[in-house]
PDB file of N, CA and C in Angstrom:
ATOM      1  N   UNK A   1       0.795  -1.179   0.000  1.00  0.00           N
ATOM      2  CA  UNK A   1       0.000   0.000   0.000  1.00  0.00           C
ATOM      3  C   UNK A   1       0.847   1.257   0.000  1.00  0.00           C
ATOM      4  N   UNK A   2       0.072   2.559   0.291  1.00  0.00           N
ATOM      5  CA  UNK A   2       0.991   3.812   0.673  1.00  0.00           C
ATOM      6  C   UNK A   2       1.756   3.574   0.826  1.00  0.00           C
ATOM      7  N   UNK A   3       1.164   3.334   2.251  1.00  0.00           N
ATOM      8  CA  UNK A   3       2.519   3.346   3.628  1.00  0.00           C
ATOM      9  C   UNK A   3       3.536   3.140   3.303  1.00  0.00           C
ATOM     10  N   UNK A   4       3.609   1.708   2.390  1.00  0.00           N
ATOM     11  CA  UNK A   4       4.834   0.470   2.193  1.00  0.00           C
ATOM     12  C   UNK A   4       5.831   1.310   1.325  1.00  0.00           C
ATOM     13  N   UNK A   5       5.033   2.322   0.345  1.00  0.00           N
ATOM     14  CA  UNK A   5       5.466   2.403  -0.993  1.00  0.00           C
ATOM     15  C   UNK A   5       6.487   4.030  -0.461  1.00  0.00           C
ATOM     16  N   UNK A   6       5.937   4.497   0.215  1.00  0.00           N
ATOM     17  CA  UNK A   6       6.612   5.854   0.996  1.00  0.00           C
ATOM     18  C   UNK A   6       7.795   5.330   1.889  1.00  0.00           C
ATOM     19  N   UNK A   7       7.374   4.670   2.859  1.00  0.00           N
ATOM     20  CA  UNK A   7       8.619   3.970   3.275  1.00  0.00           C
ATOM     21  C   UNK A   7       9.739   3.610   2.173  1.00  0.00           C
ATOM     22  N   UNK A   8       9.436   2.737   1.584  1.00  0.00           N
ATOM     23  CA  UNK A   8      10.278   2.344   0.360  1.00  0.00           C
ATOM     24  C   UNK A   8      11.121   3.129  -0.204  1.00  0.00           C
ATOM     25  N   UNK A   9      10.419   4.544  -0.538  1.00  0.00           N
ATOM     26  CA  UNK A   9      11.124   5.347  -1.542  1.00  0.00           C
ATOM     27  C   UNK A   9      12.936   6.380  -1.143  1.00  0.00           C
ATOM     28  N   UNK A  10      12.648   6.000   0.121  1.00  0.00           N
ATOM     29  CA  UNK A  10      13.291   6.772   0.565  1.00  0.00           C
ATOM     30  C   UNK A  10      14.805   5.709   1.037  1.00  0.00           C
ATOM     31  N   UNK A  11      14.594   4.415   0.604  1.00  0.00           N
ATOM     32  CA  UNK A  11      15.632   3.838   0.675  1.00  0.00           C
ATOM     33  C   UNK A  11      16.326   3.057  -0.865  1.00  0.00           C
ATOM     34  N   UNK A  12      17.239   2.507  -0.615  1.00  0.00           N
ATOM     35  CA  UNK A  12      17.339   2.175  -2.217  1.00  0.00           C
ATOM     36  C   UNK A  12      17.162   0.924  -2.263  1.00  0.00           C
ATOM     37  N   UNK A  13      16.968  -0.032  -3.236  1.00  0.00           N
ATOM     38  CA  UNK A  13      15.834  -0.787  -3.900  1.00  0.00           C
ATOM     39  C   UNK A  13      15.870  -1.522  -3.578  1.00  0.00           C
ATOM     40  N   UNK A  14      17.483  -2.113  -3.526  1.00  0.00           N
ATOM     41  CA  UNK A  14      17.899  -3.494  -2.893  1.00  0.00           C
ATOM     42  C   UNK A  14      17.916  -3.621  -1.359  1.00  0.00           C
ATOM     43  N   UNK A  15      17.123  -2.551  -1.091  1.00  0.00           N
ATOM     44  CA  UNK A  15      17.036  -3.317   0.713  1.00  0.00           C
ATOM     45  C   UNK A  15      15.591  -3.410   1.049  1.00  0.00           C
ATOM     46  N   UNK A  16      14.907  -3.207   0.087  1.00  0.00           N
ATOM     47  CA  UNK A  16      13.092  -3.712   0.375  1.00  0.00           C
ATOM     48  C   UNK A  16      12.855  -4.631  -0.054  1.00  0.00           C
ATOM     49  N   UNK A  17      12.168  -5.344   1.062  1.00  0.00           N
ATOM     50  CA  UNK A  17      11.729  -6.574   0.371  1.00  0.00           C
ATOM     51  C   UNK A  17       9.951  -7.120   1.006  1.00  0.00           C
ATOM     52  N   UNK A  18       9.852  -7.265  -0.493  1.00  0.00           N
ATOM     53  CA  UNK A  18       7.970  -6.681   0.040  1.00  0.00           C
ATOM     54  C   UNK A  18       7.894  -8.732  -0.348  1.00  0.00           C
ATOM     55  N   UNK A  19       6.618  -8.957   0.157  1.00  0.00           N
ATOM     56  CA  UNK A  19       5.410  -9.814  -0.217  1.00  0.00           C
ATOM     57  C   UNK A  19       6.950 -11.152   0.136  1.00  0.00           C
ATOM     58  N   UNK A  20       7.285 -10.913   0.951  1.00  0.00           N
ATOM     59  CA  UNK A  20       8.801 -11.952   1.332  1.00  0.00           C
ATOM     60  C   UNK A  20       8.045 -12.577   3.028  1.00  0.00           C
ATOM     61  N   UNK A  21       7.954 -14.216   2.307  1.00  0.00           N
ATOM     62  CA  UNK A  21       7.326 -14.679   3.887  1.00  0.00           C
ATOM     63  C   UNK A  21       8.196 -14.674   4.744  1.00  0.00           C
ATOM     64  N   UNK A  22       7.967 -15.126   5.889  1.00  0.00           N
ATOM     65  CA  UNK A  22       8.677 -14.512   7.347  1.00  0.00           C
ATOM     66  C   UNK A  22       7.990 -15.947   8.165  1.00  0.00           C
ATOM     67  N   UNK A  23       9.341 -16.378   8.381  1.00  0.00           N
ATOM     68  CA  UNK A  23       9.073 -17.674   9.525  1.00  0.00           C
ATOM     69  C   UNK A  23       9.895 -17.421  10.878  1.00  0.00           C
ATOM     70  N   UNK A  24      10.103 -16.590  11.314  1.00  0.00           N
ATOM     71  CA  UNK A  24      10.687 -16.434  12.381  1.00  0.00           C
ATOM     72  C   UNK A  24      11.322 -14.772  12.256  1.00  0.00           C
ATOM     73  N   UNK A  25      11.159 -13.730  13.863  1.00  0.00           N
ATOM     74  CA  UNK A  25      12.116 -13.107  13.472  1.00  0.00           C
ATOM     75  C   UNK A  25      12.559 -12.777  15.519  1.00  0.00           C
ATOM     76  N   UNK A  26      13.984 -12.730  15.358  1.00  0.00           N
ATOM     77  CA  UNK A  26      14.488 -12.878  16.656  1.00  0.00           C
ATOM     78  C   UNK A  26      15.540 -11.524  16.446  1.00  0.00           C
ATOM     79  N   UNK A  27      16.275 -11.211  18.267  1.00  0.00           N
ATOM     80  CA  UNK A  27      17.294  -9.832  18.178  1.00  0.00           C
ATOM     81  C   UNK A  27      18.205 -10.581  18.922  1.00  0.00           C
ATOM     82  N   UNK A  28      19.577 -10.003  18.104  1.00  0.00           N
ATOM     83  CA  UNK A  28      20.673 -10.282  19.134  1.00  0.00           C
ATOM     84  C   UNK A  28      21.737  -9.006  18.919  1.00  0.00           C
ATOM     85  N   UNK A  29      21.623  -8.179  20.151  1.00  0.00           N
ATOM     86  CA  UNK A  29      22.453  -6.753  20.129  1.00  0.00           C
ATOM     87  C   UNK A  29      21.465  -5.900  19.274  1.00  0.00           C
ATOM     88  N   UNK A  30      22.037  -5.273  18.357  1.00  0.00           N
ATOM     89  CA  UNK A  30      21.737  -3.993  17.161  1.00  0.00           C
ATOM     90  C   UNK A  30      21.178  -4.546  16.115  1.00  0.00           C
ATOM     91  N   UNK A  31      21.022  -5.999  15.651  1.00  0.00           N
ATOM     92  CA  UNK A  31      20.892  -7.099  14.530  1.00  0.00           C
ATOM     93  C   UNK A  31      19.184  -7.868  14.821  1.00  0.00           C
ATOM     94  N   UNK A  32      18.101  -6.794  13.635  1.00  0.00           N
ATOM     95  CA  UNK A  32      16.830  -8.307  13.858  1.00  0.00           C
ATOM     96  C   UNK A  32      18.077  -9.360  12.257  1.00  0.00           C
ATOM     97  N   UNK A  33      17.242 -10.541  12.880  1.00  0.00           N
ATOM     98  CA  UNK A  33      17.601 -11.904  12.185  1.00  0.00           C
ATOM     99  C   UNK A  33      15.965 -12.074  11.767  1.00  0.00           C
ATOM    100  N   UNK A  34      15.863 -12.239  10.410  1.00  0.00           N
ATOM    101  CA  UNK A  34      14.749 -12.786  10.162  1.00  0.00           C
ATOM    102  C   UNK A  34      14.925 -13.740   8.798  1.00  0.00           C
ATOM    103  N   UNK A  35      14.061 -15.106   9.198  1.00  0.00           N
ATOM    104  CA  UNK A  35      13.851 -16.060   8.760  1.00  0.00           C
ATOM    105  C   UNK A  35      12.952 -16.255   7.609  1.00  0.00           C
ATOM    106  N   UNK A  36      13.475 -16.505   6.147  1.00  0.00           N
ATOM    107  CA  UNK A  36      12.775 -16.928   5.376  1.00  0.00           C
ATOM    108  C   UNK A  36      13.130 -17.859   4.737  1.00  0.00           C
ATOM    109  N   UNK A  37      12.324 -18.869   4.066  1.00  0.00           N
ATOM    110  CA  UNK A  37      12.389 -19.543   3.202  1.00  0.00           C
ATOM    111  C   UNK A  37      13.501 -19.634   1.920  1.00  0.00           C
ATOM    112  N   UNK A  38      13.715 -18.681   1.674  1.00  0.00           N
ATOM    113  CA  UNK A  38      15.328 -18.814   0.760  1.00  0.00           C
ATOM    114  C   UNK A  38      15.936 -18.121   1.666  1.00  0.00           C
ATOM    115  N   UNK A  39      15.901 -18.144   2.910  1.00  0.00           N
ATOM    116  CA  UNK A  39      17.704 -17.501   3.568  1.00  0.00           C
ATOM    117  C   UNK A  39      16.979 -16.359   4.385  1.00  0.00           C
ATOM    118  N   UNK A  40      18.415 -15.695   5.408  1.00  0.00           N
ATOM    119  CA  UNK A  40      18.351 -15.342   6.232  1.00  0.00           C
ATOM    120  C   UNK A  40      18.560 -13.697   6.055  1.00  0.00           C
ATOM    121  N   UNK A  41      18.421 -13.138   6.763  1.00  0.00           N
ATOM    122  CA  UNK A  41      18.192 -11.374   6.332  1.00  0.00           C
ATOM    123  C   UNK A  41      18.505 -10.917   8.165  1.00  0.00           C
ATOM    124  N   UNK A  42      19.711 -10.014   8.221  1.00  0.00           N
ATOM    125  CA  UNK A  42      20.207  -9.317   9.098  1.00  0.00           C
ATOM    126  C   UNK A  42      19.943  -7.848   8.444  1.00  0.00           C
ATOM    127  N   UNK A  43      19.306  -7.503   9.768  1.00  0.00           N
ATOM    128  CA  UNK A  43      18.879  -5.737   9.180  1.00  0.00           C
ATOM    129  C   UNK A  43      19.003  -5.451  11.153  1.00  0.00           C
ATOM    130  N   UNK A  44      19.062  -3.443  10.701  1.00  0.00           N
ATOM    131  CA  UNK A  44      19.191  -3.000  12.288  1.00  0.00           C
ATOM    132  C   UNK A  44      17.865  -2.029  11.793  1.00  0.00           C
ATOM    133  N   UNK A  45      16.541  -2.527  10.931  1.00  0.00           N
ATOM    134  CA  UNK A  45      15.633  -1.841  10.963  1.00  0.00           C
ATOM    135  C   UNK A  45      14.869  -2.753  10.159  1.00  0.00           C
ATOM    136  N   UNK A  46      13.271  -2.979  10.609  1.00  0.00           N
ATOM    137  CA  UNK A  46      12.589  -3.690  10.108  1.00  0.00           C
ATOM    138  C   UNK A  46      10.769  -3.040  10.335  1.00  0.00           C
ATOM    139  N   UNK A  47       9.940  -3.056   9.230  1.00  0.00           N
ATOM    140  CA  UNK A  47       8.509  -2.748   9.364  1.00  0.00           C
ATOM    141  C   UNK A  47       7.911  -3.757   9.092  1.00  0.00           C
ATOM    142  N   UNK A  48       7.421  -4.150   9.994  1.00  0.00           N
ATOM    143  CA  UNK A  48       6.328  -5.721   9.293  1.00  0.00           C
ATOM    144  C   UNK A  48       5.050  -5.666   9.335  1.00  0.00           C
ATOM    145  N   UNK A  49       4.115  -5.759   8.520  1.00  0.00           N
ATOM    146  CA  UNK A  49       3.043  -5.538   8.080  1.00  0.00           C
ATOM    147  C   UNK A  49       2.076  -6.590   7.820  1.00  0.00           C
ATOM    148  N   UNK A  50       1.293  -7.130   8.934  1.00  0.00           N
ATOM    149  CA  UNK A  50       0.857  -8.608   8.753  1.00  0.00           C
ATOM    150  C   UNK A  50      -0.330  -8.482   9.645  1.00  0.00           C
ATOM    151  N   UNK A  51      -1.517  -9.339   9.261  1.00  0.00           N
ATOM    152  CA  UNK A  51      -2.685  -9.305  10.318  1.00  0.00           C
ATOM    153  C   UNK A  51      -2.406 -10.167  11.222  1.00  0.00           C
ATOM    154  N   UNK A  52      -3.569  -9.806  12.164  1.00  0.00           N
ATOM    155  CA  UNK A  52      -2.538 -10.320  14.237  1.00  0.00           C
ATOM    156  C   UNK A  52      -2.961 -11.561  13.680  1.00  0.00           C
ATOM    157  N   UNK A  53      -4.033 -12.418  12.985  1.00  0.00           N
ATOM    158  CA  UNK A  53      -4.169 -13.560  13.090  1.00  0.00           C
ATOM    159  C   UNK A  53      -2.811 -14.643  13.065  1.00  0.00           C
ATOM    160  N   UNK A  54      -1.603 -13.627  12.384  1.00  0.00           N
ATOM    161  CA  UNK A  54      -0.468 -13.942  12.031  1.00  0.00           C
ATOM    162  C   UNK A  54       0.774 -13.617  12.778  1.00  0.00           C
ATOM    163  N   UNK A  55       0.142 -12.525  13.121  1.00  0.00           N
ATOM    164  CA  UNK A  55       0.958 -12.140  14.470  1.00  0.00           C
ATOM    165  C   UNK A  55       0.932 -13.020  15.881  1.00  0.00           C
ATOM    166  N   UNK A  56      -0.187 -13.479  15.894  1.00  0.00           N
ATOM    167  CA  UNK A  56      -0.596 -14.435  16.674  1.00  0.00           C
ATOM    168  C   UNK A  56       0.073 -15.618  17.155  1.00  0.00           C
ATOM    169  N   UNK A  57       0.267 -15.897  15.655  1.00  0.00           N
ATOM    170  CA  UNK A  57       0.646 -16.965  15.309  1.00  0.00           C
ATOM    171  C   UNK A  57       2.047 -17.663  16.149  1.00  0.00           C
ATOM    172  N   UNK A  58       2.146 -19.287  16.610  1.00  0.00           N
ATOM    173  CA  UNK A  58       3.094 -19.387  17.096  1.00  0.00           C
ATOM    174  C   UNK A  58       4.117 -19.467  16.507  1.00  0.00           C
ATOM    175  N   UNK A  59       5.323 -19.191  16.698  1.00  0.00           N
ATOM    176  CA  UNK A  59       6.823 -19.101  16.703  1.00  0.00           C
ATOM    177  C   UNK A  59       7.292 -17.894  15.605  1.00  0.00           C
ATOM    178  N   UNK A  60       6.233 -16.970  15.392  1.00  0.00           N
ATOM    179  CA  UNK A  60       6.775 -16.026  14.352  1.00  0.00           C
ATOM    180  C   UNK A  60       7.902 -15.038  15.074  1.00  0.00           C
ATOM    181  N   UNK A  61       7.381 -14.593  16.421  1.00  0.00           N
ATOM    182  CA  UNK A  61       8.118 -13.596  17.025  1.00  0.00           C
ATOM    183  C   UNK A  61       9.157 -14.248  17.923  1.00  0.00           C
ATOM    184  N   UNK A  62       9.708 -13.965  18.213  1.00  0.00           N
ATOM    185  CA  UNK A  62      10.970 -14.324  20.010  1.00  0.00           C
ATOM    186  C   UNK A  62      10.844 -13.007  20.571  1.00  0.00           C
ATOM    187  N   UNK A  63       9.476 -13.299  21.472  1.00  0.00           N
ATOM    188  CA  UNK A  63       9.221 -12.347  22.307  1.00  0.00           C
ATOM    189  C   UNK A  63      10.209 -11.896  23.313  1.00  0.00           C
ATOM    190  N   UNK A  64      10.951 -13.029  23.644  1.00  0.00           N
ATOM    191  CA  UNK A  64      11.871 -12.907  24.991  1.00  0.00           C
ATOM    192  C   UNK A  64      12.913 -11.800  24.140  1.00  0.00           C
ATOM    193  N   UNK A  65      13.889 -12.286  23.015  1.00  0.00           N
ATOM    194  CA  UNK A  65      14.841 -11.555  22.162  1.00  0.00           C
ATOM    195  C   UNK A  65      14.627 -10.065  21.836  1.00  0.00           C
ATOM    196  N   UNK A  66      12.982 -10.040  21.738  1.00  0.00           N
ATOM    197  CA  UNK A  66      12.958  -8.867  21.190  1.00  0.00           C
ATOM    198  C   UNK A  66      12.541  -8.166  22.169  1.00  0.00           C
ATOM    199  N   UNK A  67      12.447  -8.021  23.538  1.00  0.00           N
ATOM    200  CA  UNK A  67      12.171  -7.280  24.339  1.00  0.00           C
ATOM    201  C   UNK A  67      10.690  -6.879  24.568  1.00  0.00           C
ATOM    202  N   UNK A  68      10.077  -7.665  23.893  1.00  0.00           N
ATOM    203  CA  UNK A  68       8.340  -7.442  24.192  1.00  0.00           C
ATOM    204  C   UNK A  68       8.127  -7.288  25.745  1.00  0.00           C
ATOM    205  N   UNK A  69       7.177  -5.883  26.241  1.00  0.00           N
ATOM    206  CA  UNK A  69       6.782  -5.976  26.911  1.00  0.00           C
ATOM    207  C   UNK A  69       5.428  -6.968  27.829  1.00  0.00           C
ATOM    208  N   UNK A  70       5.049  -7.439  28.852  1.00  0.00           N
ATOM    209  CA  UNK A  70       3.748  -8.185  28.933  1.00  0.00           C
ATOM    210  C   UNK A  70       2.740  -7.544  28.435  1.00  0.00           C
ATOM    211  N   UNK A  71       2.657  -6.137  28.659  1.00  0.00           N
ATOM    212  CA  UNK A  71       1.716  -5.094  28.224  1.00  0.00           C
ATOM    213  C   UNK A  71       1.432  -5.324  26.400  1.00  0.00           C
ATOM    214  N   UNK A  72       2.601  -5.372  25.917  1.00  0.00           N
ATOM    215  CA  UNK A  72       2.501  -5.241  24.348  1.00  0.00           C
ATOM    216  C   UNK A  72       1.989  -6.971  23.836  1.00  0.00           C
ATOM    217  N   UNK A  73       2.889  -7.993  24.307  1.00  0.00           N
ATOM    218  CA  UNK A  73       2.494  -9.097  24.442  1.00  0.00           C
ATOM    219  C   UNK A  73       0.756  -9.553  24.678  1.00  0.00           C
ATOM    220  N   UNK A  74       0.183  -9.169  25.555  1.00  0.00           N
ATOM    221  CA  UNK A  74      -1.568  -8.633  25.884  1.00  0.00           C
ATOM    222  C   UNK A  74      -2.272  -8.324  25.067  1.00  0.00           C
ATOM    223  N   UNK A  75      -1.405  -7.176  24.860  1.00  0.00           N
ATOM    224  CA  UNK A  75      -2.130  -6.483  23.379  1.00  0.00           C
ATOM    225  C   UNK A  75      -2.205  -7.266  21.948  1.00  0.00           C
ATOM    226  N   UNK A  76      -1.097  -8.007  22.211  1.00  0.00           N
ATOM    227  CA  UNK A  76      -1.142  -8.569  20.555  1.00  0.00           C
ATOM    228  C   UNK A  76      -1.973 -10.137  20.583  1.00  0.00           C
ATOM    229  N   UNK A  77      -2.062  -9.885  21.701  1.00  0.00           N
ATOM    230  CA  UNK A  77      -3.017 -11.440  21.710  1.00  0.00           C
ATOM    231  C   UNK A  77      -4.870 -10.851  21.893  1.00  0.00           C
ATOM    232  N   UNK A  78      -4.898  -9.935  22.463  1.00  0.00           N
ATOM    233  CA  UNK A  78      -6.032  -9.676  23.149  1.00  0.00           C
ATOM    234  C   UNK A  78      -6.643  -8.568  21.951  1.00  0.00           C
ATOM    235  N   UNK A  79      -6.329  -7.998  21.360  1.00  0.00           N
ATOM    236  CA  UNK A  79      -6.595  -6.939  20.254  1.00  0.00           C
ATOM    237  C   UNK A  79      -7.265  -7.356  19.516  1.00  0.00           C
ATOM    238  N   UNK A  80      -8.833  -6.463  19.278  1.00  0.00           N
ATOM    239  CA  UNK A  80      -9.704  -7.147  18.381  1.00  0.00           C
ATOM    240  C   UNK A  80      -9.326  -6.850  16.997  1.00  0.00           C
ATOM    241  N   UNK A  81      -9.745  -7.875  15.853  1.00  0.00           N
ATOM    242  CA  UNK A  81      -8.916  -7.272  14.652  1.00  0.00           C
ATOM    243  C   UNK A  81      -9.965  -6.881  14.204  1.00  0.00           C
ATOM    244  N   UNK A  82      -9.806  -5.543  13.170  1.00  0.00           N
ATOM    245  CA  UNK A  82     -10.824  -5.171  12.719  1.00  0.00           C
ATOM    246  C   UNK A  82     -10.096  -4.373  11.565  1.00  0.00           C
ATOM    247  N   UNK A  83     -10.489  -2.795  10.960  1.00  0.00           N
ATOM    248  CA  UNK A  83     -10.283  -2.093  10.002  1.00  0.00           C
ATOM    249  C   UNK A  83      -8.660  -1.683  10.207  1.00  0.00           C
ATOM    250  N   UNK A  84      -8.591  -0.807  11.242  1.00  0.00           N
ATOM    251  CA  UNK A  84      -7.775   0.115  11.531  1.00  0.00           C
ATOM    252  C   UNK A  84      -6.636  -1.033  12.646  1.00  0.00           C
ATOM    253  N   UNK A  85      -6.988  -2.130  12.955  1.00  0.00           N
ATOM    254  CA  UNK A  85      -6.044  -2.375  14.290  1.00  0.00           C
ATOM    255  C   UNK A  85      -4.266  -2.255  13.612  1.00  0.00           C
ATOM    256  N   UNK A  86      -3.685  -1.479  14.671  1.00  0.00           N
ATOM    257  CA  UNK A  86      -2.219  -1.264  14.714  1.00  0.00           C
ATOM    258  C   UNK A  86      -1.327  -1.467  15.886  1.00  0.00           C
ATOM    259  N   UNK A  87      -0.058  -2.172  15.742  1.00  0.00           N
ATOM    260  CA  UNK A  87       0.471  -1.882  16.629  1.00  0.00           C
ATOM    261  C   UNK A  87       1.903  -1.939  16.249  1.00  0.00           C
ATOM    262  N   UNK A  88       2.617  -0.775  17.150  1.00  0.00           N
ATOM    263  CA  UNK A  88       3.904  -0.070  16.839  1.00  0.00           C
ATOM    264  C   UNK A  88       4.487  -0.553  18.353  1.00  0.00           C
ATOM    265  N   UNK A  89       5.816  -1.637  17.697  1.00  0.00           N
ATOM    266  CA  UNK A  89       7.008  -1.640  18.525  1.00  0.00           C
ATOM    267  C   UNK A  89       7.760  -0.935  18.479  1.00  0.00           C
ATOM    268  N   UNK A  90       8.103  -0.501  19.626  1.00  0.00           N
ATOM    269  CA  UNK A  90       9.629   0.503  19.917  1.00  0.00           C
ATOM    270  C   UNK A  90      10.591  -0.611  19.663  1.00  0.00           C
ATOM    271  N   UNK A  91      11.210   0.011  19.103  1.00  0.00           N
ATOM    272  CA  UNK A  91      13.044  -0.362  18.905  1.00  0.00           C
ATOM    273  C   UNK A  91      13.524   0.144  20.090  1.00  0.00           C
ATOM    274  N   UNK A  92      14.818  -0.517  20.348  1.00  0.00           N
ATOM    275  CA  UNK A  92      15.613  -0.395  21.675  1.00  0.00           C
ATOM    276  C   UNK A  92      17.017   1.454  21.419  1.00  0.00           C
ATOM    277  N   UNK A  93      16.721   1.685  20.314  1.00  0.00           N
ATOM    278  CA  UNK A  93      17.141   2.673  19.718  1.00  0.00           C
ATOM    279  C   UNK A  93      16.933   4.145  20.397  1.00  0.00           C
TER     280      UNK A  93
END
């Protein structure tokens, strides 16, 4: 959408990577590690864009790694999905 496409523009080409599934994503230091299907992707900035049914989902996140709060954790389980639902992690940044 927009969002994706504004974000995007402002970086150069070869570091977006849209409609790319995601089986895992974990932190160690300054480094997310995220898991896909052809290979592995180290970035120190990431936007992920997915409905909670997926968010939900088990083993996508490493809550412990990434510093999820219980509060945010709550939220992402307990959040009704609907039109507008969002939710924005802080980076440790």
């Amino acid at each position: 959408g927009a969002l994706c496409d504004t974000l995007a523009s402002f970086l150069p080409k070869d570091r977006v990577r849209l409609e790319t599934p995601v089986t895992h994503i974990t932190r160690a230091k300054d480094m997310y590690r995220i898991q896909t299907p052809t290979g592995d992707i180290l970035t120190r900035h990431l936007v992920i864009t997915t409905p909670f049914s997926v968010l939900r989902g088990e083993g996508l996140l490493d809550t412990e790694a990434l510093g999820l709060t219980s509060d945010v954790k709550t939220a992402i389980a307990t959040m009704p999905y609907g039109r507008n639902g969002k939710v924005i992690l802080p980076t440790q940044e």
